[in-house]
N, C-alpha and C. Protein backbone atom coordinates (compact mmCIF):
# COMPACT_ATOMS: atom_id res chain seq x y z
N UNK A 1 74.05 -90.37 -26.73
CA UNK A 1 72.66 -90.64 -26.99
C UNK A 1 71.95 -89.34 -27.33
N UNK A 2 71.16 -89.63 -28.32
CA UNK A 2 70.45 -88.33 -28.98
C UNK A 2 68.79 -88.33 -28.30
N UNK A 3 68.61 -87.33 -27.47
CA UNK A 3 67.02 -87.43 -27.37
C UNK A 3 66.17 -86.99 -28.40
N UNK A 4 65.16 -87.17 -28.91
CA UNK A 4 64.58 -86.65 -29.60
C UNK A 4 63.28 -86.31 -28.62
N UNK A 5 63.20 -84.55 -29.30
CA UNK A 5 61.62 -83.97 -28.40
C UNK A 5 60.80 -83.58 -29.51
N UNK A 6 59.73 -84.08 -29.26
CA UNK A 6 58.42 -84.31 -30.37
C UNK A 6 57.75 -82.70 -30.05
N UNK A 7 57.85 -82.35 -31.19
CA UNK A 7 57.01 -80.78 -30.84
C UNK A 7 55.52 -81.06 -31.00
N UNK A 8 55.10 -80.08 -29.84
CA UNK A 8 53.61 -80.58 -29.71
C UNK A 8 52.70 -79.69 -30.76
N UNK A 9 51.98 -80.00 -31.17
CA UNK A 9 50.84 -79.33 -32.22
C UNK A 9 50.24 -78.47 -31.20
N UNK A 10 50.33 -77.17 -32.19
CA UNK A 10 49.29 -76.28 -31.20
C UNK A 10 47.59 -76.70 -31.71
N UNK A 11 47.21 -76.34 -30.43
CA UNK A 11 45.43 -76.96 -30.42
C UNK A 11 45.03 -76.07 -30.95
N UNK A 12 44.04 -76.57 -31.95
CA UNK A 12 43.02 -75.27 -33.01
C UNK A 12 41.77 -75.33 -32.63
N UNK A 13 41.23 -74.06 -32.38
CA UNK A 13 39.34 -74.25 -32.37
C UNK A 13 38.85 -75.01 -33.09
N UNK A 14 39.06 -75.49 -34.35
CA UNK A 14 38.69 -76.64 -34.64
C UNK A 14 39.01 -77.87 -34.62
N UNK A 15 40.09 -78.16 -33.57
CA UNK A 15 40.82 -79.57 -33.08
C UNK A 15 39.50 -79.09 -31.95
N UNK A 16 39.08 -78.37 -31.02
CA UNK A 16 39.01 -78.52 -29.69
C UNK A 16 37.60 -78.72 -30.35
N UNK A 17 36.73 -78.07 -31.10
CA UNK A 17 35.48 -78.47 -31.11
C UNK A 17 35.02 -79.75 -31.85
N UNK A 18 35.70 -80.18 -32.69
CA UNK A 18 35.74 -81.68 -32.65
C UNK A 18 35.73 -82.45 -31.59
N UNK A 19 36.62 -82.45 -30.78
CA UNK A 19 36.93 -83.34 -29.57
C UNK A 19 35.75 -83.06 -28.84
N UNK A 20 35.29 -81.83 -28.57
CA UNK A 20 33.82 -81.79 -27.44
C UNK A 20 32.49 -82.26 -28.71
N UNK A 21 32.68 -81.92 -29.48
CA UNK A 21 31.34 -82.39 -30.39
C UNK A 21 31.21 -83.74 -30.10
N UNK A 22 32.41 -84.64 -30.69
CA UNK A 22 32.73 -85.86 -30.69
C UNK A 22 31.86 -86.89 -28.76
N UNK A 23 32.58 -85.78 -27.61
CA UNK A 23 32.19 -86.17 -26.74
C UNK A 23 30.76 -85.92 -26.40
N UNK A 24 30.48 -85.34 -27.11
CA UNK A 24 28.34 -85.03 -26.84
C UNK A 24 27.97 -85.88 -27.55
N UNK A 25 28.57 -85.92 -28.82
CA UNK A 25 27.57 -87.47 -29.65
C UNK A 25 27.65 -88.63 -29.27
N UNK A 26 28.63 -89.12 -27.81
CA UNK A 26 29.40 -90.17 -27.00
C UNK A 26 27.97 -90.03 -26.13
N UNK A 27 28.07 -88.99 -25.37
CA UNK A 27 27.02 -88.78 -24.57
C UNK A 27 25.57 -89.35 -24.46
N UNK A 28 25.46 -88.74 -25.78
CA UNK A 28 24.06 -88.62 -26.35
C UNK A 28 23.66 -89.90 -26.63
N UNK A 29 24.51 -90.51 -27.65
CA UNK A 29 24.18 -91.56 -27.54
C UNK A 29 24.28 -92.64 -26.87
N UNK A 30 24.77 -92.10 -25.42
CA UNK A 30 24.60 -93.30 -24.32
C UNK A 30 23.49 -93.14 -23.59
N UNK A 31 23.19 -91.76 -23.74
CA UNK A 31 21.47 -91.48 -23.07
C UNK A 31 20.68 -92.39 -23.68
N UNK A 32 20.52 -92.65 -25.17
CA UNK A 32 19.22 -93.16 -25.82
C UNK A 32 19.61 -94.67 -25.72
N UNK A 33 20.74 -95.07 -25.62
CA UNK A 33 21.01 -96.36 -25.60
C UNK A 33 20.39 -97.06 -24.00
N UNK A 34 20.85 -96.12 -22.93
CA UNK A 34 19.77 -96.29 -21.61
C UNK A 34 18.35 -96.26 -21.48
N UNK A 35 18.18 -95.06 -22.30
CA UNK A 35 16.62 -94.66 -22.43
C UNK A 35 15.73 -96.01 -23.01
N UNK A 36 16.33 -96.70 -24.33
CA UNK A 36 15.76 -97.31 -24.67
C UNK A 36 15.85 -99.03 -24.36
N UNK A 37 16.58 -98.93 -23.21
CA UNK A 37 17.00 -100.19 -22.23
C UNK A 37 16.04 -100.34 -21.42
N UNK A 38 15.69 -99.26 -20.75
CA UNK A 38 14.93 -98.84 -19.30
C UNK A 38 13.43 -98.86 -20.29
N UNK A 39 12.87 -98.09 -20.93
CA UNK A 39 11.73 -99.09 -22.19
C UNK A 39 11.62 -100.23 -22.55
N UNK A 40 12.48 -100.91 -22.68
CA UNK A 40 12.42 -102.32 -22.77
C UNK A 40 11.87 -103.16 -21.73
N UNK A 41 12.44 -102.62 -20.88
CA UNK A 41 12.34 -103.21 -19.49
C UNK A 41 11.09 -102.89 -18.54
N UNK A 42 10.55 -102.06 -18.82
CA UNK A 42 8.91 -101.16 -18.47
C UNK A 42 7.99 -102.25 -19.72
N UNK A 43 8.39 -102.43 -21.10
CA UNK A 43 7.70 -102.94 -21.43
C UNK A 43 7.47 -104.57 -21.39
N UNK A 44 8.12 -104.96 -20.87
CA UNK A 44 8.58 -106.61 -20.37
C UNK A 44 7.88 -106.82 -18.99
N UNK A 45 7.93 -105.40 -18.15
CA UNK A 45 7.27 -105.67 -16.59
C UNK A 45 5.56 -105.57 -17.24
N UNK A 46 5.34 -104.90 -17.96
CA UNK A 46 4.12 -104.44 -18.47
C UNK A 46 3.28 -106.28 -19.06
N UNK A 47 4.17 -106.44 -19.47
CA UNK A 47 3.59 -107.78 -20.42
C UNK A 47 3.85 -108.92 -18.93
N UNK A 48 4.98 -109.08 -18.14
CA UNK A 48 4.62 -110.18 -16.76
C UNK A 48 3.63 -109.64 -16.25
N UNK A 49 3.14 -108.40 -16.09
CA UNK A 49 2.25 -108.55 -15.12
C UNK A 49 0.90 -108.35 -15.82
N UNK A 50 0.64 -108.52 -16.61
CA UNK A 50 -0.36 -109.29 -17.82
C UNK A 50 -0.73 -110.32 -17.86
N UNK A 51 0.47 -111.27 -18.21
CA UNK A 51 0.15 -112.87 -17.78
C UNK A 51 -0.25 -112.76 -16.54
N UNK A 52 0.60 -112.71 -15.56
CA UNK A 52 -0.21 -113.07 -13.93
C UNK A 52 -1.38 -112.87 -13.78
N UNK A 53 -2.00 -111.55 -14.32
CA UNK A 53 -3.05 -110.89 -14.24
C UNK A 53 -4.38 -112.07 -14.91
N UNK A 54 -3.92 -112.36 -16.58
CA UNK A 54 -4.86 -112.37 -17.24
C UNK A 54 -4.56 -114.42 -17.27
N UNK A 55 -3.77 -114.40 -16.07
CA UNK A 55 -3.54 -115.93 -16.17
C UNK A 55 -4.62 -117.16 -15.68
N UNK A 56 -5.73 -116.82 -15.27
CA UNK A 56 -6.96 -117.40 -14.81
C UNK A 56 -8.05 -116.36 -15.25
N UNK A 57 -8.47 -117.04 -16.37
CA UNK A 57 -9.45 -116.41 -17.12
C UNK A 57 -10.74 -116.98 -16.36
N UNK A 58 -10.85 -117.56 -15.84
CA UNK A 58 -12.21 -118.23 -14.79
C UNK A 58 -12.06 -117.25 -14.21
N UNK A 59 -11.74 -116.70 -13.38
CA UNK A 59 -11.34 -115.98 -11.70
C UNK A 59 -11.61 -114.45 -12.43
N UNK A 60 -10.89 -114.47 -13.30
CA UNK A 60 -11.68 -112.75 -14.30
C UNK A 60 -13.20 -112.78 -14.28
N UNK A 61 -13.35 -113.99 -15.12
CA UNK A 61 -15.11 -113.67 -15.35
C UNK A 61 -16.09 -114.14 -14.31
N UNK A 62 -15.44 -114.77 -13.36
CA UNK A 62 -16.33 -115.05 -11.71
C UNK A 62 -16.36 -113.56 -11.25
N UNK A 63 -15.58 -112.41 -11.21
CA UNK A 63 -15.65 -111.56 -10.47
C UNK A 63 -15.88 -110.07 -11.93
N UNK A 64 -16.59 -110.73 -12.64
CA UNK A 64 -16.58 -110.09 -13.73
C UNK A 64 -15.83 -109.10 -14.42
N UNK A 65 -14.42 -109.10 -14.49
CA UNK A 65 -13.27 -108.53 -14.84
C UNK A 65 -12.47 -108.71 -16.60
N UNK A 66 -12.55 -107.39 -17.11
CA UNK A 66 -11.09 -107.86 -18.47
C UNK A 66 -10.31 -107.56 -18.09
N UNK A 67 -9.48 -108.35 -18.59
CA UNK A 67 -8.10 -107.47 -18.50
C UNK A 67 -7.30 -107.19 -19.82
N UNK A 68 -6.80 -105.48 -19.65
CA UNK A 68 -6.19 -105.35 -21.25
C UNK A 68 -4.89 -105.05 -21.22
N UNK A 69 -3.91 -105.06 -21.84
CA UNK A 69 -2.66 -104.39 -22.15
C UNK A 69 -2.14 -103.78 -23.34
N UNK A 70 -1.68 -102.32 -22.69
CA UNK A 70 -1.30 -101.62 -23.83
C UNK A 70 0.02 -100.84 -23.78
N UNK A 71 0.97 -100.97 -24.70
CA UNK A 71 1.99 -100.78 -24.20
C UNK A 71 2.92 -101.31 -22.77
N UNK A 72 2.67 -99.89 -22.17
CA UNK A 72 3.55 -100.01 -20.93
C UNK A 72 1.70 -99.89 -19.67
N UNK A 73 1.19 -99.63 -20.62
CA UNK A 73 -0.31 -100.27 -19.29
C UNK A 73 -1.13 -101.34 -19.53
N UNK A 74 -1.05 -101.94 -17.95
CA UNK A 74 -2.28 -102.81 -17.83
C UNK A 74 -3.22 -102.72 -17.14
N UNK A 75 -4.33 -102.88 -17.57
CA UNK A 75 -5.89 -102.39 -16.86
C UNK A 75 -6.64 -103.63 -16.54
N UNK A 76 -7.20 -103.82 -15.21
CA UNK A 76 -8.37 -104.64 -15.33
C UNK A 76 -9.31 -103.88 -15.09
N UNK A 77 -10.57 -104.25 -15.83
CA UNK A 77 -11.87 -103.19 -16.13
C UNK A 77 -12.98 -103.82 -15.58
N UNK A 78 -13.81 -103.29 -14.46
CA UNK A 78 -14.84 -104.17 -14.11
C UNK A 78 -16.19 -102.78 -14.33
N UNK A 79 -17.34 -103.64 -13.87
CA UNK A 79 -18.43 -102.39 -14.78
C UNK A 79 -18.16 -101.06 -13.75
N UNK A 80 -18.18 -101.14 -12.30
CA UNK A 80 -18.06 -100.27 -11.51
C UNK A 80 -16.70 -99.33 -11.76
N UNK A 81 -15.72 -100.18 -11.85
CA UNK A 81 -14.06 -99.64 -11.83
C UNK A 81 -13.09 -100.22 -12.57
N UNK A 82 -12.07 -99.43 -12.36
CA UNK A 82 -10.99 -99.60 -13.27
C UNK A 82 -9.21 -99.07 -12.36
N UNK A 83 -8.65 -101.02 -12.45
CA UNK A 83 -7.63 -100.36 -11.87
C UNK A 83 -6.34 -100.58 -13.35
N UNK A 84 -5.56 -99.82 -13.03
CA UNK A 84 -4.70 -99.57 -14.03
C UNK A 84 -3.10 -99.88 -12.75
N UNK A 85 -2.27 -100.50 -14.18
CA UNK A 85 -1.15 -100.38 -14.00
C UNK A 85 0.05 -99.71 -14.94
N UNK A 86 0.75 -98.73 -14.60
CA UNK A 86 1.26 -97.95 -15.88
C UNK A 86 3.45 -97.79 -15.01
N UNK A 87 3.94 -98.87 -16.13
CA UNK A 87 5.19 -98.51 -15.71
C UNK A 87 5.89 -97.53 -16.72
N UNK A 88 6.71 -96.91 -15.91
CA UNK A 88 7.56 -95.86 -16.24
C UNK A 88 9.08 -95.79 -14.92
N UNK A 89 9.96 -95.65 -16.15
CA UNK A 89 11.24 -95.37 -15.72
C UNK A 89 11.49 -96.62 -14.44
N UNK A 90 10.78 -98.26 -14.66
CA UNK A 90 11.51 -98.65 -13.79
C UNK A 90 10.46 -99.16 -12.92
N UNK A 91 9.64 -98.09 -12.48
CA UNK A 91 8.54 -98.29 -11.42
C UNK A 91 7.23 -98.15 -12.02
N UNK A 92 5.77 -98.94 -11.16
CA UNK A 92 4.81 -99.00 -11.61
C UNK A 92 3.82 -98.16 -10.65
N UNK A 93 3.00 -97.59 -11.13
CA UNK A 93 1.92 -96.50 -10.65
C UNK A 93 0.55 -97.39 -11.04
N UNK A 94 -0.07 -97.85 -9.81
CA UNK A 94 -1.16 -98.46 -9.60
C UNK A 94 -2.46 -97.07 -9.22
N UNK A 95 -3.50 -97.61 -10.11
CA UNK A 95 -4.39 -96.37 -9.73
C UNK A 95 -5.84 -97.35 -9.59
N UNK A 96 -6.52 -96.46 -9.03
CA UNK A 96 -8.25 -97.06 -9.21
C UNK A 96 -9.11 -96.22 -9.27
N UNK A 97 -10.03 -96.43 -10.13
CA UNK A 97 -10.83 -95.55 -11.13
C UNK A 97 -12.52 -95.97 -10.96
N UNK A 98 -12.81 -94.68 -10.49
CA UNK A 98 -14.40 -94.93 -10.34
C UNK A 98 -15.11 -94.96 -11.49
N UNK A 99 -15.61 -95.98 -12.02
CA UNK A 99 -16.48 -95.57 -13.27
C UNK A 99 -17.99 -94.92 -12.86
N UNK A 100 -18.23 -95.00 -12.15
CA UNK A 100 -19.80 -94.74 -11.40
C UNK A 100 -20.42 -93.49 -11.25
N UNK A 101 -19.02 -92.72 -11.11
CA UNK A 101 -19.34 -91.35 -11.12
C UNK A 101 -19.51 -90.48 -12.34
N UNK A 102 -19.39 -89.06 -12.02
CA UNK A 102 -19.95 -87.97 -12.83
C UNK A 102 -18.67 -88.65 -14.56
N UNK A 103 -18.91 -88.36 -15.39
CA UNK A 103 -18.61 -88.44 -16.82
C UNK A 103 -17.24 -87.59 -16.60
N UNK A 104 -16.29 -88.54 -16.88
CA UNK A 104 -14.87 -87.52 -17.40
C UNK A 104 -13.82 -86.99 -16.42
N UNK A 105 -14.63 -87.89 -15.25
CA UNK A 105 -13.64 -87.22 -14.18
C UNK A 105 -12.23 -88.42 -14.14
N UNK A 106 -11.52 -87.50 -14.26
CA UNK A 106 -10.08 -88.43 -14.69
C UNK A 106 -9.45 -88.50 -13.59
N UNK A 107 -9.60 -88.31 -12.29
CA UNK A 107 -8.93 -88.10 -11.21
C UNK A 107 -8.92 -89.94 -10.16
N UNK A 108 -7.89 -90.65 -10.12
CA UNK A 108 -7.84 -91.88 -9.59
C UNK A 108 -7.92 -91.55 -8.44
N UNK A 109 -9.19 -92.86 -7.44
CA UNK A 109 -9.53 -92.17 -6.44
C UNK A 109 -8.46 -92.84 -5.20
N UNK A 110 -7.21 -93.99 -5.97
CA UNK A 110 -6.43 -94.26 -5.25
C UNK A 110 -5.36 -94.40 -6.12
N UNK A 111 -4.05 -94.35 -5.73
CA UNK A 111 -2.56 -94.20 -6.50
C UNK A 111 -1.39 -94.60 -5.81
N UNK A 112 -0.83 -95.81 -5.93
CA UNK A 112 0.27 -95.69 -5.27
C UNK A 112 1.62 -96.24 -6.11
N UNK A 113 2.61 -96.32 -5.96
CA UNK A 113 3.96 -96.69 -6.84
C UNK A 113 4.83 -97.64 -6.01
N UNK A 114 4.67 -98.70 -6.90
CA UNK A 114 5.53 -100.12 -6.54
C UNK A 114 6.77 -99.91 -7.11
N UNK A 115 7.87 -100.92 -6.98
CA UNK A 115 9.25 -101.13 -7.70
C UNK A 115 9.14 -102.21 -8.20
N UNK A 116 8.24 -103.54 -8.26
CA UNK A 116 8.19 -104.55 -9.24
C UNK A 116 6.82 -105.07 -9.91
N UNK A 117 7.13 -106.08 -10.33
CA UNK A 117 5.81 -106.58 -10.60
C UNK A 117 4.96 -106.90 -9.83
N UNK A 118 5.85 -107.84 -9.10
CA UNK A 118 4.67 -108.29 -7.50
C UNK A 118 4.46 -107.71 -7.24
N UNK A 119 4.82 -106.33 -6.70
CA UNK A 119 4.65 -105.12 -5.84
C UNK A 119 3.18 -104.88 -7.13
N UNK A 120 3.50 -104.43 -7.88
CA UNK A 120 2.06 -103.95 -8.59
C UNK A 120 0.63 -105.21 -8.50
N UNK A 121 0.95 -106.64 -8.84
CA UNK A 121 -0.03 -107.63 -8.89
C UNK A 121 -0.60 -107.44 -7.52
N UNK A 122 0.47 -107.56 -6.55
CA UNK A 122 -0.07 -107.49 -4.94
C UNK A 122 -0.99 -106.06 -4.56
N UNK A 123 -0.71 -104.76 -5.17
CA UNK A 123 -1.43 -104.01 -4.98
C UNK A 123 -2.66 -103.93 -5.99
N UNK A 124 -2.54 -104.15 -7.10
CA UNK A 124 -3.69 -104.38 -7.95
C UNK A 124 -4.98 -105.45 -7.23
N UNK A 125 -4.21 -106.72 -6.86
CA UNK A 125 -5.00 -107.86 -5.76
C UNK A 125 -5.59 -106.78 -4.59
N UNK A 126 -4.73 -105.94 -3.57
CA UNK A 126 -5.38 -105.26 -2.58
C UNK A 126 -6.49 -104.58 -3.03
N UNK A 127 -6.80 -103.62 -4.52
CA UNK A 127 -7.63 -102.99 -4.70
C UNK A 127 -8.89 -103.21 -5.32
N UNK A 128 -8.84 -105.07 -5.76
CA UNK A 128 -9.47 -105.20 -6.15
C UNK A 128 -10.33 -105.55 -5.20
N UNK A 129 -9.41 -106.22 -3.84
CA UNK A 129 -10.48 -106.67 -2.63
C UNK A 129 -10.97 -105.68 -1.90
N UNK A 130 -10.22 -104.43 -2.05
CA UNK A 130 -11.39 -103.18 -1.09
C UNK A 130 -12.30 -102.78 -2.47
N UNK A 131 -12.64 -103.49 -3.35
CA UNK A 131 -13.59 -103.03 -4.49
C UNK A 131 -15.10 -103.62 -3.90
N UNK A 132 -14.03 -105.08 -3.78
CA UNK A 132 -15.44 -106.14 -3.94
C UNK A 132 -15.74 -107.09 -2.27
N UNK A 133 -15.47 -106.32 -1.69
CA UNK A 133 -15.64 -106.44 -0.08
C UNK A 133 -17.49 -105.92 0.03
């Protein structure tokens, strides 16, 4: 019986930087393929908690409220305040906004970060009732 031994190719700087190039454009484009999964998905929580929000249009204008959506935020706007909901990466950042005060002050005078929608509707609901207490 005859073995046969396969001679191995010597590796060239340009065999090896192919192969790592090759594996960064693998990379890379599994980053944006996530990136733009996890966007999808911020913008889908953005739009449920829109409907819930803007789903009793009576109950808005009894307590004199809009509600808007943009993008990945949703705001309900009343003349005094403004609470906002803004998802990113997953999670939502609930804020409340004095309109009453001095001009331009951008600073939310409350902020906290949910992991779902409910979590945001339920805290958006809490802030609207320490508004209008």
């Amino acid at each position: 019986m005859t073995a046969r031994t396969r001679k191995q190719k010597a590796l060239t700087l340009k065999d090896a930087f192919e192969t790592e190039f090759a594996r960064r454009e693998m990379e890379r484009r599994a980053r944006e393929e996530a990136e733009r999964k996890q966007q999808e998905a911020d913008l889908a929580n953005a739009q449920a908690l829109y409907e819930a929000v803007s789903a009793d249009g009576d109950f808005l204008s009894r307590q004199g409220l809009s509600a808007d959506v943009r993008r990945y935020t949703v705001s309900v706007d009343h003349a005094r305040f403004r609470i906002a909901a803004y998802f990113e990466g997953g999670k939502g950042s609930i804020t409340l906004s004095d309109k009453r005060g001095t001009v331009g002050s951008a600073a939310p005078r409350k902020q906290e970060v949910v992991e779902s929608v409910e979590g945001a509707l339920k805290m958006m609901a809490k802030f609207l009732a320490d508004e209008t207490r």
